[in-house]
PDB file of N, CA and C in Angstrom:
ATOM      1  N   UNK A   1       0.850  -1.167   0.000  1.00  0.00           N
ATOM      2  CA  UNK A   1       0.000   0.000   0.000  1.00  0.00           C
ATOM      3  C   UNK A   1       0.894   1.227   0.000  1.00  0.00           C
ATOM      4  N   UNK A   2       0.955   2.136  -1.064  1.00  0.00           N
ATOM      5  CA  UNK A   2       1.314   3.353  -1.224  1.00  0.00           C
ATOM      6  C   UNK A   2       0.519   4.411  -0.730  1.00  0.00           C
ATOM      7  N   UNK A   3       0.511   5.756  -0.230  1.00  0.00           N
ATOM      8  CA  UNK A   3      -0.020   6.699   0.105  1.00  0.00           C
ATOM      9  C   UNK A   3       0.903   8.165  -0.122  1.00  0.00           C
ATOM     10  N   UNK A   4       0.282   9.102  -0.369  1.00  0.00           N
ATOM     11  CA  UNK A   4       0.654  10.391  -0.400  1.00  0.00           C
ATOM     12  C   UNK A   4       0.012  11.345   0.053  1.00  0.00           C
ATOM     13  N   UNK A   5       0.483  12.586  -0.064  1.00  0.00           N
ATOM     14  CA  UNK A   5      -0.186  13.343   0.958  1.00  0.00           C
ATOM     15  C   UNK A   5      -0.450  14.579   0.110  1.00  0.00           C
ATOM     16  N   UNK A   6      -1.746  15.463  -0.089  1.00  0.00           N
ATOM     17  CA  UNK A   6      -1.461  16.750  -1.361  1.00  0.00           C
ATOM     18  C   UNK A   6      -1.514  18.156  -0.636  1.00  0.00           C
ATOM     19  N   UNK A   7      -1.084  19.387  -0.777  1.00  0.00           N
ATOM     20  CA  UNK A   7      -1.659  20.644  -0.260  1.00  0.00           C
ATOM     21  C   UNK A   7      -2.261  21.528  -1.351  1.00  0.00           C
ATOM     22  N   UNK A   8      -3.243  21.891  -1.718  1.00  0.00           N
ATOM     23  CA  UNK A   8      -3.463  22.554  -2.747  1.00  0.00           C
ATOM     24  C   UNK A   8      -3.050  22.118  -4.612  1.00  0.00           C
ATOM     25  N   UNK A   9      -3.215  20.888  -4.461  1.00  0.00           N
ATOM     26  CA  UNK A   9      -3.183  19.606  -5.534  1.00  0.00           C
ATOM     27  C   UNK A   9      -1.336  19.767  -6.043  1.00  0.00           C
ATOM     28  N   UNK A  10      -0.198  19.913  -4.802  1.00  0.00           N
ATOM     29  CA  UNK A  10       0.766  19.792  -4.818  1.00  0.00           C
ATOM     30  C   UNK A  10       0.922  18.674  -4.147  1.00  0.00           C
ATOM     31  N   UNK A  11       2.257  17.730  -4.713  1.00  0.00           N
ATOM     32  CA  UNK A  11       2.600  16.511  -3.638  1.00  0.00           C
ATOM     33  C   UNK A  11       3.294  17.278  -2.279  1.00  0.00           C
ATOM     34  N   UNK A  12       3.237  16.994  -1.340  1.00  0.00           N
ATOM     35  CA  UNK A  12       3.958  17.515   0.191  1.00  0.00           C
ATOM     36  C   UNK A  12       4.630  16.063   0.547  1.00  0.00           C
ATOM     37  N   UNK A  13       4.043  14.775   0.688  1.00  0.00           N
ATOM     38  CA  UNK A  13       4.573  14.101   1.046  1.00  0.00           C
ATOM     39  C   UNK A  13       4.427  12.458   0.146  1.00  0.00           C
ATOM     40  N   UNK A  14       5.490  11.289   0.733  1.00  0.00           N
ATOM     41  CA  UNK A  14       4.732   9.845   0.350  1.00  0.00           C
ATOM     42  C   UNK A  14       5.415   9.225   0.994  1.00  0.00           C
ATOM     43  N   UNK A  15       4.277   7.824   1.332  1.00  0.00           N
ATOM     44  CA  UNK A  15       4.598   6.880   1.926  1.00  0.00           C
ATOM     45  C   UNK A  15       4.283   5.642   0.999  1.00  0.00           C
ATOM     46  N   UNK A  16       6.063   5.276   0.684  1.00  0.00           N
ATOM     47  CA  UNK A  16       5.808   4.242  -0.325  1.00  0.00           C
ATOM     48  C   UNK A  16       5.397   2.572  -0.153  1.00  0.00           C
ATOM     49  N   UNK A  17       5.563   2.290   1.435  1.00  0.00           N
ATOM     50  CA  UNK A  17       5.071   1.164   1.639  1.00  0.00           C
ATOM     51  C   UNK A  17       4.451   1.073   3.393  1.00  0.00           C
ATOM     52  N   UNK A  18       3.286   1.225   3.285  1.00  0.00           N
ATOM     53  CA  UNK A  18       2.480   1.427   4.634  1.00  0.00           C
ATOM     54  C   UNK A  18       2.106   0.256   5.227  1.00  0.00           C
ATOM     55  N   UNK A  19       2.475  -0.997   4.027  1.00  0.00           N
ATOM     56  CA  UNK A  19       1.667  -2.569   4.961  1.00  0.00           C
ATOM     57  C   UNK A  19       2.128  -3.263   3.862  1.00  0.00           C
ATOM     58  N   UNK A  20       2.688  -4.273   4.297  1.00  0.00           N
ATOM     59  CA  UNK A  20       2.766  -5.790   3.857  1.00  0.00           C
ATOM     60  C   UNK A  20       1.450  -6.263   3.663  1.00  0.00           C
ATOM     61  N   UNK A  21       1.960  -7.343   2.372  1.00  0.00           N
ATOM     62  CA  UNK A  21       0.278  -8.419   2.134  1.00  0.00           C
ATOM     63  C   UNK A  21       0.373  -9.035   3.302  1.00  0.00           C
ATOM     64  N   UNK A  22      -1.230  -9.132   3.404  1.00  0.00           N
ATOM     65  CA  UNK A  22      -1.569  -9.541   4.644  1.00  0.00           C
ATOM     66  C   UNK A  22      -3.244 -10.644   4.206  1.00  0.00           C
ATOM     67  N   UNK A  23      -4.182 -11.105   5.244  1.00  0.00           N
ATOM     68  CA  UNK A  23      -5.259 -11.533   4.808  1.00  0.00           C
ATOM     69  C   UNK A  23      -6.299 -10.884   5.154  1.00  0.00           C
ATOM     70  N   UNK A  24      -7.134 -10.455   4.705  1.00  0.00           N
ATOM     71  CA  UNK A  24      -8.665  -9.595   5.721  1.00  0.00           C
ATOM     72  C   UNK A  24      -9.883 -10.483   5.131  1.00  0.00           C
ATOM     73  N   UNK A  25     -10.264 -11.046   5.898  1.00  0.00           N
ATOM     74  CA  UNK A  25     -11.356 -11.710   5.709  1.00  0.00           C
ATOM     75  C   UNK A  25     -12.659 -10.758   5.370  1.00  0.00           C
ATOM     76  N   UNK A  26     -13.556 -11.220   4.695  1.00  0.00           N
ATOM     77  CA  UNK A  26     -14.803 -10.135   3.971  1.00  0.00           C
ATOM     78  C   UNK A  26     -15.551  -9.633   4.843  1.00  0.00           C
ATOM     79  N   UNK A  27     -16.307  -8.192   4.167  1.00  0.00           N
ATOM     80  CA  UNK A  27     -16.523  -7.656   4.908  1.00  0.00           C
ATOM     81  C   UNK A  27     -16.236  -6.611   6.539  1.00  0.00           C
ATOM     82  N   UNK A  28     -14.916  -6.262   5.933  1.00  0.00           N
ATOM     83  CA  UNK A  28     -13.773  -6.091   7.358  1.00  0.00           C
ATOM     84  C   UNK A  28     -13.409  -4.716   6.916  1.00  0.00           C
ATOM     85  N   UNK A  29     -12.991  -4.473   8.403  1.00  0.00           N
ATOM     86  CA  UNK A  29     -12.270  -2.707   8.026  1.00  0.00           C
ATOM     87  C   UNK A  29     -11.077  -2.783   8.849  1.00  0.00           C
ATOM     88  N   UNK A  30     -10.272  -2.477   8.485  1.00  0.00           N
ATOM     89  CA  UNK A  30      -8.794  -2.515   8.938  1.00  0.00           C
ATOM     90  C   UNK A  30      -8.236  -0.628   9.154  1.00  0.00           C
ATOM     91  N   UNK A  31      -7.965  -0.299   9.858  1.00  0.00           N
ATOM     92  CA  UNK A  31      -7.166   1.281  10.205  1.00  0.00           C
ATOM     93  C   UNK A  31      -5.886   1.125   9.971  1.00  0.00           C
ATOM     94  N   UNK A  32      -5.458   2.028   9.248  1.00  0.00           N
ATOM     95  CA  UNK A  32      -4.181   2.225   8.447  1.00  0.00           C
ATOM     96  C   UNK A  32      -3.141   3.433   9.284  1.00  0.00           C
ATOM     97  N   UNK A  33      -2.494   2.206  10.388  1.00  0.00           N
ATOM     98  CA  UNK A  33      -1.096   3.515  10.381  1.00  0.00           C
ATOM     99  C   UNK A  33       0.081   3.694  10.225  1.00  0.00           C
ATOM    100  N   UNK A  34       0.687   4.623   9.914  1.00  0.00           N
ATOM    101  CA  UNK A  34       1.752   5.349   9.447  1.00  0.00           C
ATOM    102  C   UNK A  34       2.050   6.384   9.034  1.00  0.00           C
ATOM    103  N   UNK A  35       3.281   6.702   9.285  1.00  0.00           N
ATOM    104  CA  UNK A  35       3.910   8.246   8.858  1.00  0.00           C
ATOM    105  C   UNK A  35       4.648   8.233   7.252  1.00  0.00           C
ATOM    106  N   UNK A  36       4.014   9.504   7.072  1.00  0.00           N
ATOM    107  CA  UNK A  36       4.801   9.903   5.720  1.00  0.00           C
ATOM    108  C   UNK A  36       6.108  10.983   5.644  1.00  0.00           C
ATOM    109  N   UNK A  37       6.542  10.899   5.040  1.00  0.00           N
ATOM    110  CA  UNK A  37       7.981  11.582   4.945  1.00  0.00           C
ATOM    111  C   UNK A  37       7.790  12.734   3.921  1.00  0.00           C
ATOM    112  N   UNK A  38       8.169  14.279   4.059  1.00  0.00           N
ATOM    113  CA  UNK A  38       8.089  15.235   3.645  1.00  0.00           C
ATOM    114  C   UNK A  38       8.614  15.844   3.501  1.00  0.00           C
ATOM    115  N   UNK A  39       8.563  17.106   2.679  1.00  0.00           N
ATOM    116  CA  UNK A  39       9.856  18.034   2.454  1.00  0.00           C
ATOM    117  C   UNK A  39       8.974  19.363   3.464  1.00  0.00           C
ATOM    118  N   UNK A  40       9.449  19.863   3.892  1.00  0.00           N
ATOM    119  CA  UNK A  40       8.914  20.934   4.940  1.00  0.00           C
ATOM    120  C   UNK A  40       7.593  21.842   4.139  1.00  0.00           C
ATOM    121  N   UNK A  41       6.906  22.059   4.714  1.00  0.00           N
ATOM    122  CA  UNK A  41       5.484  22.597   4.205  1.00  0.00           C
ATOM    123  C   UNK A  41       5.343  23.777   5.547  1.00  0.00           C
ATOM    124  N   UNK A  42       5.494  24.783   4.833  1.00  0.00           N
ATOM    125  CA  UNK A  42       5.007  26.209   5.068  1.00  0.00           C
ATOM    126  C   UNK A  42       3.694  26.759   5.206  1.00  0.00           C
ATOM    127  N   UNK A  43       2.786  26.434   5.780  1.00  0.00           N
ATOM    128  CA  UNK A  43       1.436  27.181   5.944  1.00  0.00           C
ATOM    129  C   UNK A  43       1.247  28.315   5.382  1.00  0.00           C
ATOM    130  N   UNK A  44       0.793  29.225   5.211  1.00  0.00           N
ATOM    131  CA  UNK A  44       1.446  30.806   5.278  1.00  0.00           C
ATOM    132  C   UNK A  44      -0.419  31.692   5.227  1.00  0.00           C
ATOM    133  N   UNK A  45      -1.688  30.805   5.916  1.00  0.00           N
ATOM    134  CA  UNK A  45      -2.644  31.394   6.209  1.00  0.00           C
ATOM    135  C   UNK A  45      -3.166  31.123   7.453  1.00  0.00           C
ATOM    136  N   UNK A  46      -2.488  32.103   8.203  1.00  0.00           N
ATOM    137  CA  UNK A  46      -2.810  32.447   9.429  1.00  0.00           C
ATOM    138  C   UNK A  46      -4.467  33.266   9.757  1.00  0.00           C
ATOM    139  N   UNK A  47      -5.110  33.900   8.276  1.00  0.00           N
ATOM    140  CA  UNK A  47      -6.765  34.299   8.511  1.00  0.00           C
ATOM    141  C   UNK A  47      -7.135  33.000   8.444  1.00  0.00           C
ATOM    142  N   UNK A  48      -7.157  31.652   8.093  1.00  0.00           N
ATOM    143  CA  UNK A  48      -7.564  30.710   8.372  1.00  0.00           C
ATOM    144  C   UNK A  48      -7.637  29.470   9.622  1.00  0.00           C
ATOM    145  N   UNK A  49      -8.316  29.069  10.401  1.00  0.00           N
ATOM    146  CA  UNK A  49      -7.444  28.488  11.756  1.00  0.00           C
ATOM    147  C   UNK A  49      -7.514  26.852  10.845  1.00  0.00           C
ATOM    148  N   UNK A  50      -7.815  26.564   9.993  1.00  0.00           N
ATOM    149  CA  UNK A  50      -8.415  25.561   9.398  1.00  0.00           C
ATOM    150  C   UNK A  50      -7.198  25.234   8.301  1.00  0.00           C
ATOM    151  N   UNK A  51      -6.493  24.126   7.931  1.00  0.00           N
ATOM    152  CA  UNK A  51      -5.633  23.930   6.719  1.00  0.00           C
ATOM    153  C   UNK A  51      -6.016  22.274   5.771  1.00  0.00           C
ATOM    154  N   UNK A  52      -6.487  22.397   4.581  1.00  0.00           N
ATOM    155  CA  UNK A  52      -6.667  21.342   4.468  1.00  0.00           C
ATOM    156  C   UNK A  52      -6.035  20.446   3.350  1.00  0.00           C
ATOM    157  N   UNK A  53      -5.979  19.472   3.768  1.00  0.00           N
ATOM    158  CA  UNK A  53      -5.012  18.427   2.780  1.00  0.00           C
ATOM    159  C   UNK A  53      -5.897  17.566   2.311  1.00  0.00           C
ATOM    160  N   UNK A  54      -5.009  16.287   1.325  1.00  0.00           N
ATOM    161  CA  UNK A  54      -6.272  15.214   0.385  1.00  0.00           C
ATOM    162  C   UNK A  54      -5.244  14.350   0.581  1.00  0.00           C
ATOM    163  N   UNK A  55      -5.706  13.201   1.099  1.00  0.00           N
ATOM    164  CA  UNK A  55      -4.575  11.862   1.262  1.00  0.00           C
ATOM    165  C   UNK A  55      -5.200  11.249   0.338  1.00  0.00           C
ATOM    166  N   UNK A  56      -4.371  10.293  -0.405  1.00  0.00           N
ATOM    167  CA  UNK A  56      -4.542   9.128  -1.509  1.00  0.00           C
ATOM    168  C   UNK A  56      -3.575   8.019  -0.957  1.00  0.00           C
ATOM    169  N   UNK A  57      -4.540   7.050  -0.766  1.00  0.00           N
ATOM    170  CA  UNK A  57      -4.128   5.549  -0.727  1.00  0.00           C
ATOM    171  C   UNK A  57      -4.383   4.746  -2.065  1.00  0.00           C
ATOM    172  N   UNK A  58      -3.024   4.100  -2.504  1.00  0.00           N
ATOM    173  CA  UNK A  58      -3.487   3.248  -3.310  1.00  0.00           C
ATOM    174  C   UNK A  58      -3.168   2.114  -2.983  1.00  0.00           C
ATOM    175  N   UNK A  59      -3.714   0.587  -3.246  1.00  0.00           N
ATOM    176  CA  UNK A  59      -3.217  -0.756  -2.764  1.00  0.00           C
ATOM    177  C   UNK A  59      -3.894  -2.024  -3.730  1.00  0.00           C
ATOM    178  N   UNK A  60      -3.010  -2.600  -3.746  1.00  0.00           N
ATOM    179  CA  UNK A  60      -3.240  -3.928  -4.925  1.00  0.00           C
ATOM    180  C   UNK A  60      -3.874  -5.259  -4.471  1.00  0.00           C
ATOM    181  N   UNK A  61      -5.167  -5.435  -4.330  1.00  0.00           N
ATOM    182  CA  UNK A  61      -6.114  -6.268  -4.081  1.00  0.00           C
ATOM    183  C   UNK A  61      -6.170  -7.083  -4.344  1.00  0.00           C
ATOM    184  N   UNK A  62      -6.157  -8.335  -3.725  1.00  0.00           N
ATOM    185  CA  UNK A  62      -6.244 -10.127  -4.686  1.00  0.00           C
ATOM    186  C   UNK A  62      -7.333 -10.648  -3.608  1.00  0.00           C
ATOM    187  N   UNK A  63      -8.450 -10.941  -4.673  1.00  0.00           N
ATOM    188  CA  UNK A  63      -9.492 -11.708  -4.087  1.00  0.00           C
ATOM    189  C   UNK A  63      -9.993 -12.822  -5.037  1.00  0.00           C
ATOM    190  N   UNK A  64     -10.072 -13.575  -4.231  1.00  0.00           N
ATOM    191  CA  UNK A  64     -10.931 -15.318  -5.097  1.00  0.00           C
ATOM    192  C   UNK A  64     -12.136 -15.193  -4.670  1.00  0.00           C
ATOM    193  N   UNK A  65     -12.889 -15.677  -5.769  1.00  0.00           N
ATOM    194  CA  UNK A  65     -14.070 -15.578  -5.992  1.00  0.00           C
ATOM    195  C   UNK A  65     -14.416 -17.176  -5.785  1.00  0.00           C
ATOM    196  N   UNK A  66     -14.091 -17.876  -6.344  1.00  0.00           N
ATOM    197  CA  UNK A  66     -14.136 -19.574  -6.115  1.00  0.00           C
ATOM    198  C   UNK A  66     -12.430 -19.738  -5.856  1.00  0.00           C
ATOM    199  N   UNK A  67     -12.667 -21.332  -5.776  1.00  0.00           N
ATOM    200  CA  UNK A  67     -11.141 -22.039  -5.597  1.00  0.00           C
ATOM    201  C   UNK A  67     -10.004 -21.912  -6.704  1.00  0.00           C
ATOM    202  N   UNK A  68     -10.582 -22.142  -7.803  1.00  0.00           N
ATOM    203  CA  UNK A  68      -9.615 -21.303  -8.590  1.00  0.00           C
ATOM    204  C   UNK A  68      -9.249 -19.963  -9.645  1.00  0.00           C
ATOM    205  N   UNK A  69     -10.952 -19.344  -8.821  1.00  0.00           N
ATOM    206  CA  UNK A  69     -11.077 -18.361 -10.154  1.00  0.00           C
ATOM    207  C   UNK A  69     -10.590 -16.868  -8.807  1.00  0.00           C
ATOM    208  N   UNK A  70      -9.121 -16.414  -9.460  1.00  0.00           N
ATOM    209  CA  UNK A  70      -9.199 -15.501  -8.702  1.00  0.00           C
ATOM    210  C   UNK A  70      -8.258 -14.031  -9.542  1.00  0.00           C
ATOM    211  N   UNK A  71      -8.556 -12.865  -8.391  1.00  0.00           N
ATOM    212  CA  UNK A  71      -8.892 -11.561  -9.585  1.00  0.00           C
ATOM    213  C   UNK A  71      -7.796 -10.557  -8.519  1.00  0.00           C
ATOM    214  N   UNK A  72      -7.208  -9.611  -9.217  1.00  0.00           N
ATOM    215  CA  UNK A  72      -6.662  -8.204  -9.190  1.00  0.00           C
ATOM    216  C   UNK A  72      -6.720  -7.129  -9.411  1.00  0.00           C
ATOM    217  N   UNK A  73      -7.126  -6.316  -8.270  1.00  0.00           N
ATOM    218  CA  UNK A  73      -7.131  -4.587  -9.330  1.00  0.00           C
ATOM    219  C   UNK A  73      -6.432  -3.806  -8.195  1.00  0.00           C
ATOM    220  N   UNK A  74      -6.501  -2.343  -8.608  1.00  0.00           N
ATOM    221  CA  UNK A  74      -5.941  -1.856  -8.142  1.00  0.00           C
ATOM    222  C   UNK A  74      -6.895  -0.766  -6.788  1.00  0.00           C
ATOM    223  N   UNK A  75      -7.201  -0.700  -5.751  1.00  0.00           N
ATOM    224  CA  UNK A  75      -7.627   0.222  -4.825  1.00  0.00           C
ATOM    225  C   UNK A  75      -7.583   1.571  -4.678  1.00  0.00           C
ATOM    226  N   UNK A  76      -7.568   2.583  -5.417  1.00  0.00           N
ATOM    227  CA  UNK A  76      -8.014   3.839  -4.673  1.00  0.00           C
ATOM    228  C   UNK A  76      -8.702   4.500  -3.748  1.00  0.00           C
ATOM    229  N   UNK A  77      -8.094   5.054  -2.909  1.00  0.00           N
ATOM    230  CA  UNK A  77      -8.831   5.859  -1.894  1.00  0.00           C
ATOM    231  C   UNK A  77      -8.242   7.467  -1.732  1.00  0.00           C
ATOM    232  N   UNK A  78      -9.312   8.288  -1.562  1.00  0.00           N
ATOM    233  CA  UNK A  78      -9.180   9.669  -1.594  1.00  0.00           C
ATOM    234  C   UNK A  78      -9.494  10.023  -0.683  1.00  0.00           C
ATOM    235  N   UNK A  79      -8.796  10.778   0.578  1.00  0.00           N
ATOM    236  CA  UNK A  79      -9.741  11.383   1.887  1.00  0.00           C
ATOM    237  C   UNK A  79      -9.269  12.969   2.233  1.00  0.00           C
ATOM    238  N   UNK A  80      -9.882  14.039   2.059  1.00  0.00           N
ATOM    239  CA  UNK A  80      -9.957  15.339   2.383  1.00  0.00           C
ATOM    240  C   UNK A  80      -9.509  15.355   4.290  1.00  0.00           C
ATOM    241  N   UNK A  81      -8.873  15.704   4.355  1.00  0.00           N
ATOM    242  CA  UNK A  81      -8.484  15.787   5.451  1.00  0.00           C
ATOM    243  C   UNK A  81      -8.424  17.425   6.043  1.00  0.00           C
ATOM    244  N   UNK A  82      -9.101  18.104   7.362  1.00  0.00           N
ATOM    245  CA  UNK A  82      -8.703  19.142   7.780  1.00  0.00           C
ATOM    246  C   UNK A  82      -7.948  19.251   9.239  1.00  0.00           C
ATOM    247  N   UNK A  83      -7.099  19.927   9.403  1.00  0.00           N
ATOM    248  CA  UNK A  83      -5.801  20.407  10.360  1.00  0.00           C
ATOM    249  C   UNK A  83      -6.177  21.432  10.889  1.00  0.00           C
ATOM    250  N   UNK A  84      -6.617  21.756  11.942  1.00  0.00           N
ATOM    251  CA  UNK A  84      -6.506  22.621  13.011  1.00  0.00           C
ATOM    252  C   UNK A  84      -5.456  23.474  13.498  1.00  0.00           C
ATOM    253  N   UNK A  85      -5.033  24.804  14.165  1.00  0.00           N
ATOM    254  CA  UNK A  85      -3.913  25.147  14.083  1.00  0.00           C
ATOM    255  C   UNK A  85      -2.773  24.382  15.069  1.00  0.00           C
ATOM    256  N   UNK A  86      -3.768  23.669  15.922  1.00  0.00           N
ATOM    257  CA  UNK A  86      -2.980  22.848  17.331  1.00  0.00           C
ATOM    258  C   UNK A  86      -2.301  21.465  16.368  1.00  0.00           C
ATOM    259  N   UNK A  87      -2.827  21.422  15.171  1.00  0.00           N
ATOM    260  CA  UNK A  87      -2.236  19.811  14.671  1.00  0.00           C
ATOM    261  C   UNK A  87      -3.114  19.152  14.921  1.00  0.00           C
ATOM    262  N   UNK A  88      -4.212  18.584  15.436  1.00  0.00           N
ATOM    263  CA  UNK A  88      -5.521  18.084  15.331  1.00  0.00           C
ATOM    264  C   UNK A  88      -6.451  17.805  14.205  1.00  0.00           C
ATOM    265  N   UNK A  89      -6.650  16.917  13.505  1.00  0.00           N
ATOM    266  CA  UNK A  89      -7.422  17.230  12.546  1.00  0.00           C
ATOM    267  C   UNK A  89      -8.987  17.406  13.079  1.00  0.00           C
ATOM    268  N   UNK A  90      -9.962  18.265  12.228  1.00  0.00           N
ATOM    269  CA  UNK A  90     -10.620  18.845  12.605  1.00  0.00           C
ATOM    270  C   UNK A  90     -11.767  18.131  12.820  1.00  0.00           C
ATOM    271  N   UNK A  91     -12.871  18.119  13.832  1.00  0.00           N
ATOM    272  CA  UNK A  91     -14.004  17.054  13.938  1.00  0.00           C
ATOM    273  C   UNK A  91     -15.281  17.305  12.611  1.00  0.00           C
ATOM    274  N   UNK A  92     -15.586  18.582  11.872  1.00  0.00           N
ATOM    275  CA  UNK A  92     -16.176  18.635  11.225  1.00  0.00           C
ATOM    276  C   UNK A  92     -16.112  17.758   9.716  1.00  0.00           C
ATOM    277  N   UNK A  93     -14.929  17.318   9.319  1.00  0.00           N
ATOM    278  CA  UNK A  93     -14.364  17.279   8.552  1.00  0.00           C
ATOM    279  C   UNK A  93     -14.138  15.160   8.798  1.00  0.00           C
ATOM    280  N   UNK A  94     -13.987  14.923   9.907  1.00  0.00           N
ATOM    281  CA  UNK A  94     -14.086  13.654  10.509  1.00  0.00           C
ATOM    282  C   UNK A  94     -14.934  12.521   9.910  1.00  0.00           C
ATOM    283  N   UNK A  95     -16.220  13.249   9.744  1.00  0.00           N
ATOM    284  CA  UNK A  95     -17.404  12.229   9.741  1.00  0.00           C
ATOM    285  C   UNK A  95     -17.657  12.147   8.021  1.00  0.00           C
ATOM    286  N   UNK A  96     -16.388  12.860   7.574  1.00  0.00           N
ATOM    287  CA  UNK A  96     -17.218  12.897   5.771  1.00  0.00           C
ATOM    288  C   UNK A  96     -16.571  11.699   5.396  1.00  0.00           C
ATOM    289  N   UNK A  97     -16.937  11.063   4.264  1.00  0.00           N
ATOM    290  CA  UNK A  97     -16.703   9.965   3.886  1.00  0.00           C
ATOM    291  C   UNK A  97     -15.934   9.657   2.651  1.00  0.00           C
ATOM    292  N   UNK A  98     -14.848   8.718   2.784  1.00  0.00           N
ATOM    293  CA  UNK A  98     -13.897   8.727   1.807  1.00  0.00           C
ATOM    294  C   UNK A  98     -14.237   8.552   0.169  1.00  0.00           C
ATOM    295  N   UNK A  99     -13.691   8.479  -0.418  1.00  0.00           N
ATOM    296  CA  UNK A  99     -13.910   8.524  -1.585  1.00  0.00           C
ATOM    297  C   UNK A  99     -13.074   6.911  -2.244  1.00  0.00           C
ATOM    298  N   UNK A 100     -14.111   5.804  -3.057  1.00  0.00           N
ATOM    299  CA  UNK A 100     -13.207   4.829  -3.466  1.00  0.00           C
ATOM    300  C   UNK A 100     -13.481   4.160  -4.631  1.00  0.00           C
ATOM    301  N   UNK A 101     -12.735   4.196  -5.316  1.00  0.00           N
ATOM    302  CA  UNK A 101     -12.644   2.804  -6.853  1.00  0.00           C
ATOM    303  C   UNK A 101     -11.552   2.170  -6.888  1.00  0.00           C
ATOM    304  N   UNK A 102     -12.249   1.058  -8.173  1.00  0.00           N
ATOM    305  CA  UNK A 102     -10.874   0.240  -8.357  1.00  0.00           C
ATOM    306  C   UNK A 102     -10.915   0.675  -9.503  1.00  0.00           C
ATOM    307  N   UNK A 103      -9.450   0.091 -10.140  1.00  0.00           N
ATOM    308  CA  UNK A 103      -8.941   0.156 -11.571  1.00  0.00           C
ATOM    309  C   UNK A 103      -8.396  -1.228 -11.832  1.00  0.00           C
TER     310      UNK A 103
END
């Protein structure tokens, strides 16, 4: 699983490997952590107390459908993320819901 991090549809950061293959049985939700690595990012709107970023996860999916019929694509995920000035991300912004396809 790859991930990156955007500010204003600039790259700021990436994390090129966030998890080993692993198994998740169906129907399951798994929480994803880790740190990404960055080149220093400058804020520079202080009339705002609010800063917001767009994380993209991508990850390569293998699921069987029967015993030998089995399939690959690729996972996208998109999540709007907002930052508070304390470093907090923000609770309004919490409850919205990610964005996902495959390819």
């Amino acid at each position: 699983m790859n991930g990156s991090v955007f500010y204003r549809d600039g790259i700021v950061g990436t994390a090129p490997a966030l998890l080993v293959g692993f198994y998740q049985p169906p129907k399951n939700t798994m929480a994803v952590k880790g740190s990404v690595s960055s080149t220093a990012v400058v804020v520079n709107e202080y009339a705002w107390p609010v800063t917001g970023f767009r994380v993209e996860l991508t990850a390569t999916i293998l699921f069987r459908l029967s015993t030998f019929d089995t399939h690959m694509h690729d996972m996208h995920v998109e999540c709007d993320v907002a930052v508070g000035a304390d470093g907090e991300e923000v609770a309004v912004v919490k409850a919205k819901r990610c964005s996902m396809y495959f390819s």
